[in-house]
N, C-alpha and C. Protein backbone atom coordinates (compact mmCIF):
# COMPACT_ATOMS: atom_id res chain seq x y z
N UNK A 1 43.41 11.96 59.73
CA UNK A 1 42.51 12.42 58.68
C UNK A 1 41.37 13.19 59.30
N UNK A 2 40.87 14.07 58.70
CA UNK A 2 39.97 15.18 59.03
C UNK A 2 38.59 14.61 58.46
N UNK A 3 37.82 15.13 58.70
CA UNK A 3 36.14 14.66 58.12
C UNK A 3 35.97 14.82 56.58
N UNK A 4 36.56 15.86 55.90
CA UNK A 4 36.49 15.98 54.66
C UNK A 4 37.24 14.77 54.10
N UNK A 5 38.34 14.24 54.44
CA UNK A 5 39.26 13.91 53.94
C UNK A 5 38.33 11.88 53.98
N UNK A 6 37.63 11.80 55.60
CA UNK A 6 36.78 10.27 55.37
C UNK A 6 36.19 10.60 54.37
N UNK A 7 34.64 11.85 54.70
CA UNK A 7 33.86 12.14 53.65
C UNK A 7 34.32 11.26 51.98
N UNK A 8 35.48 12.55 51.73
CA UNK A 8 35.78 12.11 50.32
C UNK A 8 36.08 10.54 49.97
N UNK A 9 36.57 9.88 50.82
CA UNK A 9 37.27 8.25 50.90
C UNK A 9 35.74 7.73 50.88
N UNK A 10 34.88 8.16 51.72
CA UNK A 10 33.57 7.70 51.67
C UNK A 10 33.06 7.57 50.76
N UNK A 11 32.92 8.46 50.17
CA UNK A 11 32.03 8.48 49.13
C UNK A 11 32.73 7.94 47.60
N UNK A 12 34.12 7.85 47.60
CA UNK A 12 34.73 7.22 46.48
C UNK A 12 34.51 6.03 46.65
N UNK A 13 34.65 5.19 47.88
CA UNK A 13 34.47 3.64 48.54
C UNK A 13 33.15 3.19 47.52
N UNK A 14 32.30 3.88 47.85
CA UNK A 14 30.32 3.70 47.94
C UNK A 14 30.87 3.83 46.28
N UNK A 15 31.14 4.93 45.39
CA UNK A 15 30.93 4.90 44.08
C UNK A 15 31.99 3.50 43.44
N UNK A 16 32.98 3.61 43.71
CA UNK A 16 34.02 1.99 43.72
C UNK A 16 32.76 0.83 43.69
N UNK A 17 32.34 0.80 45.04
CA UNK A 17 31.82 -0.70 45.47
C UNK A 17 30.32 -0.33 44.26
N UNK A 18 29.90 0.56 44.07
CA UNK A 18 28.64 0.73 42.92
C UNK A 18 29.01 0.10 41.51
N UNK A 19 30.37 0.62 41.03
CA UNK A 19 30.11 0.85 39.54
C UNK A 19 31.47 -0.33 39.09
N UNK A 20 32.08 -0.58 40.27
CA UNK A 20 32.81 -1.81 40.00
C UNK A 20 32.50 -3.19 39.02
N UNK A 21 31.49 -3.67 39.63
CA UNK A 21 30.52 -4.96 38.76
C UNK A 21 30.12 -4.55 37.68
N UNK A 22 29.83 -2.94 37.31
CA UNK A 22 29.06 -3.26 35.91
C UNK A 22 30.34 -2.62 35.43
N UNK A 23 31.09 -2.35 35.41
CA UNK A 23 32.67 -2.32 34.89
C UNK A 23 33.28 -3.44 34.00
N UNK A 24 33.05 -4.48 35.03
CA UNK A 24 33.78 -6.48 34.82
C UNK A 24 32.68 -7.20 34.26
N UNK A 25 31.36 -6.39 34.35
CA UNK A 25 30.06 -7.65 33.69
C UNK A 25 30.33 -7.41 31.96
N UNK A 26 29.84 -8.76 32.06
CA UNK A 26 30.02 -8.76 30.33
C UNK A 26 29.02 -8.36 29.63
N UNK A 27 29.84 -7.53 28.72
CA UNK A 27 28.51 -7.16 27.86
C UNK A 27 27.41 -7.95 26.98
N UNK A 28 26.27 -7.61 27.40
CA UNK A 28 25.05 -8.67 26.34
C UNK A 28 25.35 -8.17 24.99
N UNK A 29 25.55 -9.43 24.48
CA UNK A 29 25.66 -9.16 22.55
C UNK A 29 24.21 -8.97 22.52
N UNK A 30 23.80 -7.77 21.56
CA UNK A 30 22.72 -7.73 20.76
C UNK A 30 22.82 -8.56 19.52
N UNK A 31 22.01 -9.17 19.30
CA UNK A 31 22.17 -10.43 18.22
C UNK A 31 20.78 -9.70 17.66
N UNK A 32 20.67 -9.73 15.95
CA UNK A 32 20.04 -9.61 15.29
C UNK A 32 19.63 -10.95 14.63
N UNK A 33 18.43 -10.77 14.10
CA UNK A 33 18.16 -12.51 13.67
C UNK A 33 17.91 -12.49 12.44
N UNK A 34 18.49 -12.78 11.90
CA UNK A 34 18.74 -12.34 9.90
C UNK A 34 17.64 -13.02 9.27
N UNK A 35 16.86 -14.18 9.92
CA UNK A 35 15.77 -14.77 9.38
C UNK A 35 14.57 -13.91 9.31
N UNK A 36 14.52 -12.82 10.20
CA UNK A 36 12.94 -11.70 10.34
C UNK A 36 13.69 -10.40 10.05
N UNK A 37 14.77 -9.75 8.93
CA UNK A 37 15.05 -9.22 8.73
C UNK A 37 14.03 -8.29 7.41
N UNK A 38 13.94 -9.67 6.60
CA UNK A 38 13.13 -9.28 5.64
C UNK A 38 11.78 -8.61 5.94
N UNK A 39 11.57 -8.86 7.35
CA UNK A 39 10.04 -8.45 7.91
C UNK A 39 10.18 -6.70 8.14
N UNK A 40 11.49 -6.26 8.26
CA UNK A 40 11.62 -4.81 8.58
C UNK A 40 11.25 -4.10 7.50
N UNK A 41 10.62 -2.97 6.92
CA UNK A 41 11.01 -2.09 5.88
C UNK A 41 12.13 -1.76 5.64
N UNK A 42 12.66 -1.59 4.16
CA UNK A 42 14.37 -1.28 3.97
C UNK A 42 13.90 0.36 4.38
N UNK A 43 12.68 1.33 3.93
CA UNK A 43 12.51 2.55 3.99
C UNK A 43 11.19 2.45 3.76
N UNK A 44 10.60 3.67 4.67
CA UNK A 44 9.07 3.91 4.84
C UNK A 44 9.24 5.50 4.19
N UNK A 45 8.01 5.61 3.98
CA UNK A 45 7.78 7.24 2.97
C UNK A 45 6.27 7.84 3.96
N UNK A 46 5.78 9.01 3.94
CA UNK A 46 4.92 9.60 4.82
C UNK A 46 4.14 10.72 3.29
N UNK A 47 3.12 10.78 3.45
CA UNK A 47 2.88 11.81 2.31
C UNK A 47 3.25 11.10 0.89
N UNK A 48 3.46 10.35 0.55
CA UNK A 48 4.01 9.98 -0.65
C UNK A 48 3.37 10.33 -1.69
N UNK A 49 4.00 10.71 -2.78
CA UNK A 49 3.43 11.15 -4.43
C UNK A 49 4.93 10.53 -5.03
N UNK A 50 4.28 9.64 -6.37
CA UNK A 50 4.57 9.29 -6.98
C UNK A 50 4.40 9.05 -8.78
N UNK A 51 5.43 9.04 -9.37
CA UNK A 51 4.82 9.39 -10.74
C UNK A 51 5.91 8.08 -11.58
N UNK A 52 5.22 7.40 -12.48
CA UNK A 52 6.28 6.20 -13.11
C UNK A 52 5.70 6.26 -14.80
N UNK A 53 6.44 6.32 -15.53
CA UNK A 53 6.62 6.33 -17.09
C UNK A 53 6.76 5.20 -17.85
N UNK A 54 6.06 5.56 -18.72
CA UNK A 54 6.46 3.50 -19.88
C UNK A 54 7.56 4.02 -20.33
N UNK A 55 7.97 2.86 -21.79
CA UNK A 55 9.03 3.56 -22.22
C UNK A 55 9.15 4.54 -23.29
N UNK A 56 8.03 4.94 -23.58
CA UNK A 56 8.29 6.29 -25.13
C UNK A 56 8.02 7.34 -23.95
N UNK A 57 8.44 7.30 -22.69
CA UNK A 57 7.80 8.83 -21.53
C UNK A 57 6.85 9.07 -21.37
N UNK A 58 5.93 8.70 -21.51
CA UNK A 58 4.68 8.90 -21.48
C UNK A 58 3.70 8.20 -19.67
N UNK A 59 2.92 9.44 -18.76
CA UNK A 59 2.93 8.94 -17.71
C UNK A 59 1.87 7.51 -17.94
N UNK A 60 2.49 6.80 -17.08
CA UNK A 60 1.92 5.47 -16.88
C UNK A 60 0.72 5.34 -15.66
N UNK A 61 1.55 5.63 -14.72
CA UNK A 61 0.84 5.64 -13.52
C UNK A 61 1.17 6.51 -12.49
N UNK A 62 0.16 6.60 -11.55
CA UNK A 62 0.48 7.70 -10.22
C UNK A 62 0.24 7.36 -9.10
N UNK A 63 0.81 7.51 -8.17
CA UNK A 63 -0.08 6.79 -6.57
C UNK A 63 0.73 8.12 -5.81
N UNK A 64 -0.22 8.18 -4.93
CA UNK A 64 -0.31 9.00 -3.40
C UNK A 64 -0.84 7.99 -2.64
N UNK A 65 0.12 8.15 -1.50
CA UNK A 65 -0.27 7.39 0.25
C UNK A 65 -0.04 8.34 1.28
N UNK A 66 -0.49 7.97 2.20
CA UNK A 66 -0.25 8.94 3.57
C UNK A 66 0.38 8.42 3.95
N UNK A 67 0.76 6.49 4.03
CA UNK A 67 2.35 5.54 4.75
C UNK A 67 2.19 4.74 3.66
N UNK A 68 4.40 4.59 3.45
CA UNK A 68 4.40 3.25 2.09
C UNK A 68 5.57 2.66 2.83
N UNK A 69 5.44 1.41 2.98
CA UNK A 69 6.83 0.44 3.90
C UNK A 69 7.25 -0.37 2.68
N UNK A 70 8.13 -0.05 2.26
CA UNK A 70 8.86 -0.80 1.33
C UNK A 70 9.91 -1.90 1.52
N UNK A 71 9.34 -3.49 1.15
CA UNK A 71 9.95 -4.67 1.63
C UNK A 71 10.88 -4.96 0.38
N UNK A 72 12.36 -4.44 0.04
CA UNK A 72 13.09 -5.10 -0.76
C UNK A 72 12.93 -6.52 -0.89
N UNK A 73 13.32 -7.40 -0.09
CA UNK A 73 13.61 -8.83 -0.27
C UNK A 73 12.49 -9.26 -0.18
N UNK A 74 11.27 -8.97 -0.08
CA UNK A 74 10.14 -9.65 -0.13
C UNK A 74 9.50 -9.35 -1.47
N UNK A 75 10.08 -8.35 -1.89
CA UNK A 75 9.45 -7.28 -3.52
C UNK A 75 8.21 -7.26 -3.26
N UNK A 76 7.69 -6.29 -2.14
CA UNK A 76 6.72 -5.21 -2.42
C UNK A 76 6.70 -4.40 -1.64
N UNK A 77 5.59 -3.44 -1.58
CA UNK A 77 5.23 -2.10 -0.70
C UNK A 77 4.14 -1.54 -0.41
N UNK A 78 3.64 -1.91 1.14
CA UNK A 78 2.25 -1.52 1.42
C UNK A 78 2.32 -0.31 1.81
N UNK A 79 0.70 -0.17 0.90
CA UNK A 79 0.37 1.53 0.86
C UNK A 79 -0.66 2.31 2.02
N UNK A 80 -1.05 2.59 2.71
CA UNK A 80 -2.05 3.62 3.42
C UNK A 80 -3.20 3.98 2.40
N UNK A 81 -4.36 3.85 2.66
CA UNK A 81 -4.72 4.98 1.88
C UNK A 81 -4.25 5.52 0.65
N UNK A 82 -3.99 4.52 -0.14
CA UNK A 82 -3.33 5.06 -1.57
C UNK A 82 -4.25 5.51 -2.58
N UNK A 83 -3.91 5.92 -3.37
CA UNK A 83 -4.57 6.87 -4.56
C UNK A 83 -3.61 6.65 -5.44
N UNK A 84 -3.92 5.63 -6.65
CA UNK A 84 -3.74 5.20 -7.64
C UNK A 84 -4.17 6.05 -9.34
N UNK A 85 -3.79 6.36 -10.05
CA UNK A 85 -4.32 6.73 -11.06
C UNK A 85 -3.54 6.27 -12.35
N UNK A 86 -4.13 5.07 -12.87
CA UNK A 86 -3.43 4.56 -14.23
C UNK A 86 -3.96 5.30 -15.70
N UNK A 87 -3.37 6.03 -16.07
CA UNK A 87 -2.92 6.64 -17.33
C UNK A 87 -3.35 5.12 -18.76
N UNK A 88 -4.45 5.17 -19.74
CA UNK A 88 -4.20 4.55 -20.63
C UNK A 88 -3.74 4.31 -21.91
N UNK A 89 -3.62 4.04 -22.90
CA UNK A 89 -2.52 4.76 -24.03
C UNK A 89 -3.04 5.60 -24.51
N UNK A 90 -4.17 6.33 -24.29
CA UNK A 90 -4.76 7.32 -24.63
C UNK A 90 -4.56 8.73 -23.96
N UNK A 91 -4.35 8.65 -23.15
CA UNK A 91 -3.82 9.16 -21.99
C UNK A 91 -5.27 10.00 -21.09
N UNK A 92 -5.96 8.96 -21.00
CA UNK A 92 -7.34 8.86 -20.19
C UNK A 92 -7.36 8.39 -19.23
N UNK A 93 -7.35 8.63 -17.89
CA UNK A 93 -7.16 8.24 -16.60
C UNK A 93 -8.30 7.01 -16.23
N UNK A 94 -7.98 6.44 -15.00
CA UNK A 94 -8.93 5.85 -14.22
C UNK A 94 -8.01 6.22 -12.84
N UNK A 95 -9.02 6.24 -11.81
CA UNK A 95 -8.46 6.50 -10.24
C UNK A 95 -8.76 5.77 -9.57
N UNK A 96 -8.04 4.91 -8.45
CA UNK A 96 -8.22 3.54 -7.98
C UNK A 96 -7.78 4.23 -6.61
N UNK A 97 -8.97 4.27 -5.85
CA UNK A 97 -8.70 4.54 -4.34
C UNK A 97 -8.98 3.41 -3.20
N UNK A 98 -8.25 3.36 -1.93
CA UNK A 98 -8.79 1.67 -1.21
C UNK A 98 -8.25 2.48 0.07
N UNK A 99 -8.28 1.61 0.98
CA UNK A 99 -7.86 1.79 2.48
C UNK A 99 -6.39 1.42 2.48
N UNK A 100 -6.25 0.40 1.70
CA UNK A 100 -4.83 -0.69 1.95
C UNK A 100 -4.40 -1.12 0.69
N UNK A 101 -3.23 -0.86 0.04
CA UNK A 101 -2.75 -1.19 -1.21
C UNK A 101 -1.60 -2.16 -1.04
N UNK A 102 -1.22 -2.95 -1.89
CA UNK A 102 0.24 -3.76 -2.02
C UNK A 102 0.37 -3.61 -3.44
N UNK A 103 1.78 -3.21 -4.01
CA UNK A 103 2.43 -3.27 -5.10
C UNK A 103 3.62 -4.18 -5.39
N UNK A 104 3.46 -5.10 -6.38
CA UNK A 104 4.34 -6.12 -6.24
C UNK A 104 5.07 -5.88 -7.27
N UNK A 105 7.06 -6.59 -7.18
CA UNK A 105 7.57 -6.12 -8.30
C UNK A 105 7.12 -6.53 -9.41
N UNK A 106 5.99 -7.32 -10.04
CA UNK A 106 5.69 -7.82 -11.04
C UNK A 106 4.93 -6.79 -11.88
N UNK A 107 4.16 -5.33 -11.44
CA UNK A 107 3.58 -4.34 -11.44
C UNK A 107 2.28 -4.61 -11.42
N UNK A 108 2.28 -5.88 -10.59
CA UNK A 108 0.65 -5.84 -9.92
C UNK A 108 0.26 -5.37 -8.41
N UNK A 109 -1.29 -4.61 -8.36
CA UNK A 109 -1.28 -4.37 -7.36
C UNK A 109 -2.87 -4.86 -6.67
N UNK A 110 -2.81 -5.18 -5.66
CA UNK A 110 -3.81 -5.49 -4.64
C UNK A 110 -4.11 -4.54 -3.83
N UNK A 111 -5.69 -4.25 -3.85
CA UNK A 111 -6.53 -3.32 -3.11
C UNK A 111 -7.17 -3.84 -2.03
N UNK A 112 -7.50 -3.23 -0.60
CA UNK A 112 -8.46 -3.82 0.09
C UNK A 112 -9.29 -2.56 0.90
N UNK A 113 -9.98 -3.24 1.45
CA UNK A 113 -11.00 -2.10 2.02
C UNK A 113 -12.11 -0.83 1.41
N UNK A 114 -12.43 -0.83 1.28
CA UNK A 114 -13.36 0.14 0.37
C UNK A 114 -12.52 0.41 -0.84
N UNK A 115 -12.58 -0.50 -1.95
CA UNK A 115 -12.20 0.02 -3.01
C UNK A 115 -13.09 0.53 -4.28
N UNK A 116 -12.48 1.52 -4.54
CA UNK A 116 -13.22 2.48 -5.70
C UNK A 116 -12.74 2.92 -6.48
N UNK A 117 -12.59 2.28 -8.29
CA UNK A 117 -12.46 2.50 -9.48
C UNK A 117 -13.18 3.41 -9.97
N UNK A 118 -12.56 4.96 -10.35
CA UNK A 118 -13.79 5.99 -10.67
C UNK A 118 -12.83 6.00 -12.30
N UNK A 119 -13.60 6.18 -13.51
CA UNK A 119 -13.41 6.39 -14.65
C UNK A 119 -13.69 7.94 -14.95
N UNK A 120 -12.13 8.68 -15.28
CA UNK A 120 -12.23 9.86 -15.23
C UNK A 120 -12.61 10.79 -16.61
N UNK A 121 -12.85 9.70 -17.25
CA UNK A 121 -13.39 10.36 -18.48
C UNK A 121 -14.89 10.16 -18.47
N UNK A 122 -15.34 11.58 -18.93
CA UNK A 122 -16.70 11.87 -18.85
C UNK A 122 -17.74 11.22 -19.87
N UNK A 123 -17.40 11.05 -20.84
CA UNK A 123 -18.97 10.39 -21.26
C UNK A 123 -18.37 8.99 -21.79
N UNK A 124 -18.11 7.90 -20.83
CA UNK A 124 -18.32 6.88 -20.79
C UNK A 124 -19.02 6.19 -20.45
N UNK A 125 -19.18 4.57 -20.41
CA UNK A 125 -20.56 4.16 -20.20
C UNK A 125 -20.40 3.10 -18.56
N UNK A 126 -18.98 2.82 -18.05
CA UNK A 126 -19.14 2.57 -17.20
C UNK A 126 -18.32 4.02 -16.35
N UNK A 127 -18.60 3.88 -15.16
CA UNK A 127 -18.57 5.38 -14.70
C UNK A 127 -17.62 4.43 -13.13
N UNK A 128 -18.04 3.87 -12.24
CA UNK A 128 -17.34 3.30 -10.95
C UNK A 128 -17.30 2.02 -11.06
N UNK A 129 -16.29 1.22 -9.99
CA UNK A 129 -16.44 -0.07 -9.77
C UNK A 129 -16.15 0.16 -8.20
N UNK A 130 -16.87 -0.82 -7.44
CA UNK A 130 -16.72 -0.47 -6.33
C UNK A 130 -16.42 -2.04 -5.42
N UNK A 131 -15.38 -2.47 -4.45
CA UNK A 131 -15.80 -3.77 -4.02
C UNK A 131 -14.58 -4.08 -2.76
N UNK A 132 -14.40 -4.80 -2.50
CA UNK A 132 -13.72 -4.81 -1.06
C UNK A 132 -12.32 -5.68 -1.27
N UNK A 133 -11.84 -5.83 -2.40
CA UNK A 133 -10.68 -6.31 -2.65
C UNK A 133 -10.69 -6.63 -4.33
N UNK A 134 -9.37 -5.81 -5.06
CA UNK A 134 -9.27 -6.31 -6.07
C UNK A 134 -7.88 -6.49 -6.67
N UNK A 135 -7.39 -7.16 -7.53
CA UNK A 135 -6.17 -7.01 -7.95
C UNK A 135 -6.05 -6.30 -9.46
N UNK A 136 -4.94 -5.38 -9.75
CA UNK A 136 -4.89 -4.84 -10.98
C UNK A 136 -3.19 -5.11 -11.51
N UNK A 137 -3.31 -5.39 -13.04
CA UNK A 137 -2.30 -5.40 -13.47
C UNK A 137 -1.65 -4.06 -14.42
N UNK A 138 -1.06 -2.99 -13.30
CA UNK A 138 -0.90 -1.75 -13.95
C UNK A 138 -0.53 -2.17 -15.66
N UNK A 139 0.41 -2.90 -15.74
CA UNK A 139 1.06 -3.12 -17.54
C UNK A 139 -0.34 -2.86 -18.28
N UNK A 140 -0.99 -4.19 -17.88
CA UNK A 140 -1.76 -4.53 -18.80
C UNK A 140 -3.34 -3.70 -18.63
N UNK A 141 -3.29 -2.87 -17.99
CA UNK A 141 -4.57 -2.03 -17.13
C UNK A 141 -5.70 -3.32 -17.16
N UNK A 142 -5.73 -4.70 -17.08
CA UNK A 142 -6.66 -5.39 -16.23
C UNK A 142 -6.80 -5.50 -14.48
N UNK A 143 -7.77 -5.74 -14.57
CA UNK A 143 -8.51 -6.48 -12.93
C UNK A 143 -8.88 -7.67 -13.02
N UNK A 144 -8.71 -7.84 -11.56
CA UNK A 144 -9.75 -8.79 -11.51
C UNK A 144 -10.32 -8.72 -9.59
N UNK A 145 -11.43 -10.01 -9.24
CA UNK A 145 -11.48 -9.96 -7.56
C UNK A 145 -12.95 -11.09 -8.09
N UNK A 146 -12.55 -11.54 -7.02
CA UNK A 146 -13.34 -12.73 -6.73
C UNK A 146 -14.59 -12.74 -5.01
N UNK A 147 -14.60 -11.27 -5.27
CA UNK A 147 -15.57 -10.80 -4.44
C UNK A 147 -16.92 -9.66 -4.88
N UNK A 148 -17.46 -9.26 -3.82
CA UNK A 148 -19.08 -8.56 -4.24
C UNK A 148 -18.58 -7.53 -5.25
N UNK A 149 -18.88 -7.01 -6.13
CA UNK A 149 -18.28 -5.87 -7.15
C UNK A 149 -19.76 -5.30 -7.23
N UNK A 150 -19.61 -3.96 -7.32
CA UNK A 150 -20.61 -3.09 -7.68
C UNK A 150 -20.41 -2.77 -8.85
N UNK A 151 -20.79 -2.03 -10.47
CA UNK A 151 -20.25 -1.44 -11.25
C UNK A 151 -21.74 -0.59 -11.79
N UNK A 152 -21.24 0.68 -11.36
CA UNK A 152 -22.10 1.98 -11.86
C UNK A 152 -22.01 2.62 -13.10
N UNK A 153 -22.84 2.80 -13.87
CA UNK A 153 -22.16 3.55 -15.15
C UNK A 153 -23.57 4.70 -15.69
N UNK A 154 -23.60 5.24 -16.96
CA UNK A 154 -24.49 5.80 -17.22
C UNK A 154 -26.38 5.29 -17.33
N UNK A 155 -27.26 5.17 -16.31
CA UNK A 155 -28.19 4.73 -15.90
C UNK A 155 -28.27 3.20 -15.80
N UNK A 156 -27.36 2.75 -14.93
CA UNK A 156 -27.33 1.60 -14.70
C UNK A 156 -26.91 1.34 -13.60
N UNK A 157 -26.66 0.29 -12.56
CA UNK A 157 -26.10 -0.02 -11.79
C UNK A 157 -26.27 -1.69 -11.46
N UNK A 158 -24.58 -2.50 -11.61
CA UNK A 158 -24.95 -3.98 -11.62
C UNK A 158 -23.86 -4.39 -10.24
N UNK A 159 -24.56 -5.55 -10.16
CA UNK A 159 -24.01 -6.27 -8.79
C UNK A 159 -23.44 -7.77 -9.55
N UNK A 160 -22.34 -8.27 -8.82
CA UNK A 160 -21.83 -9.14 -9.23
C UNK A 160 -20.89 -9.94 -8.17
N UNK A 161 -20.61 -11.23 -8.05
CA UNK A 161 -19.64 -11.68 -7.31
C UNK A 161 -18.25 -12.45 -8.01
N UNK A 162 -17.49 -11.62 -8.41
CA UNK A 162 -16.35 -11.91 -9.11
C UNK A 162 -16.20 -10.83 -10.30
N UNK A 163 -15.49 -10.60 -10.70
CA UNK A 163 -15.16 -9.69 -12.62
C UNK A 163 -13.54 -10.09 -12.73
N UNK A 164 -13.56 -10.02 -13.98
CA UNK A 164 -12.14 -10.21 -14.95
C UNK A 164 -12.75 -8.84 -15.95
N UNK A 165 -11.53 -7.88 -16.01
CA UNK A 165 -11.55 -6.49 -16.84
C UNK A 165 -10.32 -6.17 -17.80
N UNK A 166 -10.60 -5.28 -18.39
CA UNK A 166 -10.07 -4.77 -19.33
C UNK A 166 -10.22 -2.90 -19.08
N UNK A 167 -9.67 -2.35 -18.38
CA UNK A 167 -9.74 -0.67 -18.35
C UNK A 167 -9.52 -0.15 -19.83
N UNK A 168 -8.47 -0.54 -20.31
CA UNK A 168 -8.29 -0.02 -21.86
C UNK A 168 -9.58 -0.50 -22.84
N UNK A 169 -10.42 -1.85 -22.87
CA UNK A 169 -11.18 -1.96 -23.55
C UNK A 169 -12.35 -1.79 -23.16
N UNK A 170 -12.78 -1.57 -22.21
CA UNK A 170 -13.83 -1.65 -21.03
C UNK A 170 -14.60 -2.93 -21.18
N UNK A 171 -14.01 -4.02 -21.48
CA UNK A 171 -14.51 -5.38 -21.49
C UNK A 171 -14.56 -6.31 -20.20
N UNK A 172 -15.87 -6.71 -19.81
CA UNK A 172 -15.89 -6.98 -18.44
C UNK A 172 -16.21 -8.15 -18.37
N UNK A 173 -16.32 -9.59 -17.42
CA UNK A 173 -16.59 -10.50 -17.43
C UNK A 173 -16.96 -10.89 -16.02
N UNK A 174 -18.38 -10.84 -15.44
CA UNK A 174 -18.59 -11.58 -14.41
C UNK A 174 -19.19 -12.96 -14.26
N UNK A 175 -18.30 -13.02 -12.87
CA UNK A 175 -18.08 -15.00 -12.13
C UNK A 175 -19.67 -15.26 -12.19
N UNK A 176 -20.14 -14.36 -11.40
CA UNK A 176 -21.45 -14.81 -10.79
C UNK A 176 -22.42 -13.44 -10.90
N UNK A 177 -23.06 -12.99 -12.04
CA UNK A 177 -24.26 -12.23 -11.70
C UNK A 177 -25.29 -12.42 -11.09
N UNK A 178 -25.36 -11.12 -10.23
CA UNK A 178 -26.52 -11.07 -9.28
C UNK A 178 -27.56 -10.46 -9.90
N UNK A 179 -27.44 -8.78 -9.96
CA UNK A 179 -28.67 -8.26 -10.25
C UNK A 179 -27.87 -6.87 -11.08
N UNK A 180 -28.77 -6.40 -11.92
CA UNK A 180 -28.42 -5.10 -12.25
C UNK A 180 -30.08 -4.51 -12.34
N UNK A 181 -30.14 -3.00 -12.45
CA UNK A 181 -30.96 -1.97 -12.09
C UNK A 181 -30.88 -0.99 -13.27
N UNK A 182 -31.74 -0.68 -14.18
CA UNK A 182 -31.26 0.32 -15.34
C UNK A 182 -32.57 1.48 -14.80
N UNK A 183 -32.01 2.63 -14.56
CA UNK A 183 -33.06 3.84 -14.53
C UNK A 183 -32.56 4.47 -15.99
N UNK A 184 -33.55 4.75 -16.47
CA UNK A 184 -33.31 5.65 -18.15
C UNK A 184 -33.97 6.68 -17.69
N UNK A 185 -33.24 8.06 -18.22
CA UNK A 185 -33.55 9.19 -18.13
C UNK A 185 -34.61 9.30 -18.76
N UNK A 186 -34.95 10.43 -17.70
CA UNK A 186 -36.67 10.76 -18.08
C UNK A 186 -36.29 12.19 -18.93
């Protein structure tokens, strides 16, 4: 045998004695664990706009997020930065903006982080609600939160720790009043 001819034997030997063992090793099962399955999103959305109808067609509600992870088996879907806008049978908006949303299949939803109820109709008498966690029941356009609530309206501004609401009636009920502030136009 000539040098090319070891060479080549050589170097087949060296790749043989290399790739032999992981040839005969057994393969690791990837095992999935069906108990933290539910923890995955079935599908995530980026940019999201959304639009949902009662039943005579008429829009109900709207949300925009920048991220929505949608948990089938858990029935719900956290929002980013969502932007909410519930439609009332009037077809008079309110806009519900927060840091962090959850929508549950029951069509309630939970706000957290800077949340802000702006009332988009103009000459009403409450105008914002402002507070750091609240829950809303799109059906029924109530709230509620059992935390600091601000509520701004036309020369007023009241503080409160807790409310139970009514968006369609603008009927409000606070846990614990603190203080309210009335400036009347001069």
């Amino acid at each position: 045998m000539n040098r090319i001819s070891w060479s080549i034997a050589l170097v087949f030997t060296i790749v043989l004695v290399l790739y032999v063992p992981i040839l005969f090793e057994e393969e690791e099962q990837l095992t999935t664990d069906d108990s933290n399955l539910e923890l995955i999103p079935n599908y995530q959305a980026v940019n999201l706009n959304s639009k949902s109808f009662d039943k005579e067609g008429r829009l109900s509600h709207q949300v925009a997020a920048t991220k929505m992870d949608h948990y089938e088996a858990l029935g719900f879907a956290v929002f980013q930065n969502p932007v909410y806008t519930l439609y009332l049978d009037d077809g008079q908006p309110w806009q519900v903006t927060a840091g962090e949303g959850t929508i549950y299949s029951n069509n309630r939803i939970q706000l957290e982080n800077n949340v802000k109820i702006v009332n988009l109709r103009s000459q009403e008498y409450i105008k914002e609600i402002r507070t750091e966690y609240i829950e809303i029941n799109i059906v029924d356009k109530t709230l509620s939160s059992d935390q600091k609530v601000t509520i701004s309206g036309l020369n007023f501004e009241l503080k409160s720790i807790g409310i139970f609401g009514n968006l369609t009636t603008q009927q409000y009920e606070f846990k614990e009043h603190v203080q309210t502030e009335f400036n009347p136009v001069r």
